[in-house]
C-alpha atoms as a PDB file:
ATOM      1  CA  UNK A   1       0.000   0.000   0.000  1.00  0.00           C
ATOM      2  CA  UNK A   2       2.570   2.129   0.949  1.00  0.00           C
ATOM      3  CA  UNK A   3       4.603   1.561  -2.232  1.00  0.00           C
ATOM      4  CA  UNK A   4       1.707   2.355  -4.362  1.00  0.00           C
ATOM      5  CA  UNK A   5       1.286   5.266  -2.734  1.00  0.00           C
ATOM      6  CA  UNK A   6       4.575   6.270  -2.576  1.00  0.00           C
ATOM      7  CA  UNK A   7       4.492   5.851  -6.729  1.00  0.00           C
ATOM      8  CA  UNK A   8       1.354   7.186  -7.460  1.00  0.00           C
ATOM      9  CA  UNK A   9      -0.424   4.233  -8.848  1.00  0.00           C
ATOM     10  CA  UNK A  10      -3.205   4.973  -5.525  1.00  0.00           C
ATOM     11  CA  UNK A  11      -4.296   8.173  -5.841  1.00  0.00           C
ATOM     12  CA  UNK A  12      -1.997  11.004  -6.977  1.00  0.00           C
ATOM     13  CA  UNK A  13      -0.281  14.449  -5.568  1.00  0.00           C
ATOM     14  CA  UNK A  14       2.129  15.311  -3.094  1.00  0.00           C
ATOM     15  CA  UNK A  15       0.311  14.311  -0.190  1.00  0.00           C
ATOM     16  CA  UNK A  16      -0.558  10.736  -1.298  1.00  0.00           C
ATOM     17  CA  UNK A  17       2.837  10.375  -2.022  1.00  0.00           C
ATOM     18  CA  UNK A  18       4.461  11.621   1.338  1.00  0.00           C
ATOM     19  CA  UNK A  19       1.671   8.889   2.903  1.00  0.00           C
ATOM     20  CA  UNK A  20       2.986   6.617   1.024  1.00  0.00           C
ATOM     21  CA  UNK A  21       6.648   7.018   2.286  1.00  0.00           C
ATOM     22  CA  UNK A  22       5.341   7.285   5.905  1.00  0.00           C
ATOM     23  CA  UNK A  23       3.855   3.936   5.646  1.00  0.00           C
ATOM     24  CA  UNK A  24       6.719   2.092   3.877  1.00  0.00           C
ATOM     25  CA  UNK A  25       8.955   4.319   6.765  1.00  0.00           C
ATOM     26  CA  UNK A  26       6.661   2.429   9.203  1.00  0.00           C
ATOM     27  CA  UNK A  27       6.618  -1.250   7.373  1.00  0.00           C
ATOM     28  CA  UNK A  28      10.643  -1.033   7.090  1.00  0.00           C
ATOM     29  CA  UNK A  29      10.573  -0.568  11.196  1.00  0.00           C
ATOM     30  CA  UNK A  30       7.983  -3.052  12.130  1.00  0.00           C
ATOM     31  CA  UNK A  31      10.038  -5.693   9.944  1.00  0.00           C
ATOM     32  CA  UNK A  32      13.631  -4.521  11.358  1.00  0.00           C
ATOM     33  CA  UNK A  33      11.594  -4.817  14.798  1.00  0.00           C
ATOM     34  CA  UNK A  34      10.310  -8.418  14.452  1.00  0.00           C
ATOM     35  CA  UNK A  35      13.567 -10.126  12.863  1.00  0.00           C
ATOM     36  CA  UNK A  36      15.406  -9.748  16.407  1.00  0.00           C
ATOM     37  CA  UNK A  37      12.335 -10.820  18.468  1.00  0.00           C
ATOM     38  CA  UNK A  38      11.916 -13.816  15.878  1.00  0.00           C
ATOM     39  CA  UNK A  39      15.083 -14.963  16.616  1.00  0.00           C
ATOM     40  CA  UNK A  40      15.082 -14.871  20.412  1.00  0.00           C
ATOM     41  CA  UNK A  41      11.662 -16.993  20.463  1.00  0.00           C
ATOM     42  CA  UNK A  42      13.787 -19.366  18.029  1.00  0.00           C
ATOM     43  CA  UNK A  43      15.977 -19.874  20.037  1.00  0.00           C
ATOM     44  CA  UNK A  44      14.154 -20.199  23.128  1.00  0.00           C
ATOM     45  CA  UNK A  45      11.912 -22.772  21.631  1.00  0.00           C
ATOM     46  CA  UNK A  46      14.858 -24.898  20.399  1.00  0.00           C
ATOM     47  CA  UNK A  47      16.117 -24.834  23.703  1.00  0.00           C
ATOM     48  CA  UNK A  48      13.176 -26.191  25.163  1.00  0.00           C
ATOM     49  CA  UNK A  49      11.952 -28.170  22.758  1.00  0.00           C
ATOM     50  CA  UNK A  50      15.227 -30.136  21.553  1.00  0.00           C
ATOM     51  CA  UNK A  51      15.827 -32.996  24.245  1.00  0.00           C
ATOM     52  CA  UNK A  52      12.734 -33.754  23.972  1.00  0.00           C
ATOM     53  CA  UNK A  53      13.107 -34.462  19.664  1.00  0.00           C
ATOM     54  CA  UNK A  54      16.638 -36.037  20.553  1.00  0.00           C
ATOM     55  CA  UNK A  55      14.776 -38.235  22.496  1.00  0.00           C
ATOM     56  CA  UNK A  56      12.119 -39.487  19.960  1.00  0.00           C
ATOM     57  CA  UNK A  57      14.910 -39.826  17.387  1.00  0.00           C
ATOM     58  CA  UNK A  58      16.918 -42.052  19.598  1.00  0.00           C
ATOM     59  CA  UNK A  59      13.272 -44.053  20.491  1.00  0.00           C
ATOM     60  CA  UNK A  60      12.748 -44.859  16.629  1.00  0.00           C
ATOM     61  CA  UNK A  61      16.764 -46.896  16.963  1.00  0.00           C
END
């Protein structure tokens, strides 16, 4: 949305435009935001989750 704005193909003049790089501003942020966050639930997860699938790997032997 915020690319189409940003070029005009969603509505047209200055302000549409200047919208439209507000809200790709905002999308880059939100997405620089989550990546970090992401990872630290990853990790947490794999920490609490992997003797448990080492386990049922070494059952199936």
């Amino acid at each position: 949305m915020g690319m189409c704005l940003a070029m005009e193909v969603i509505g047209s003049g200055t302000t549409m435009m200047v919208l439209g790089i507000i809200i790709g501003i905002l999308g880059i942020i939100m997405v620089s935001t989550n990546y970090p966050i992401y990872k630290s639930f990853l990790q947490k997860r794999k920490e609490k989750y992997a003797s448990a699938i080492i386990l049922a790997l070494n059952k199936d032997k």
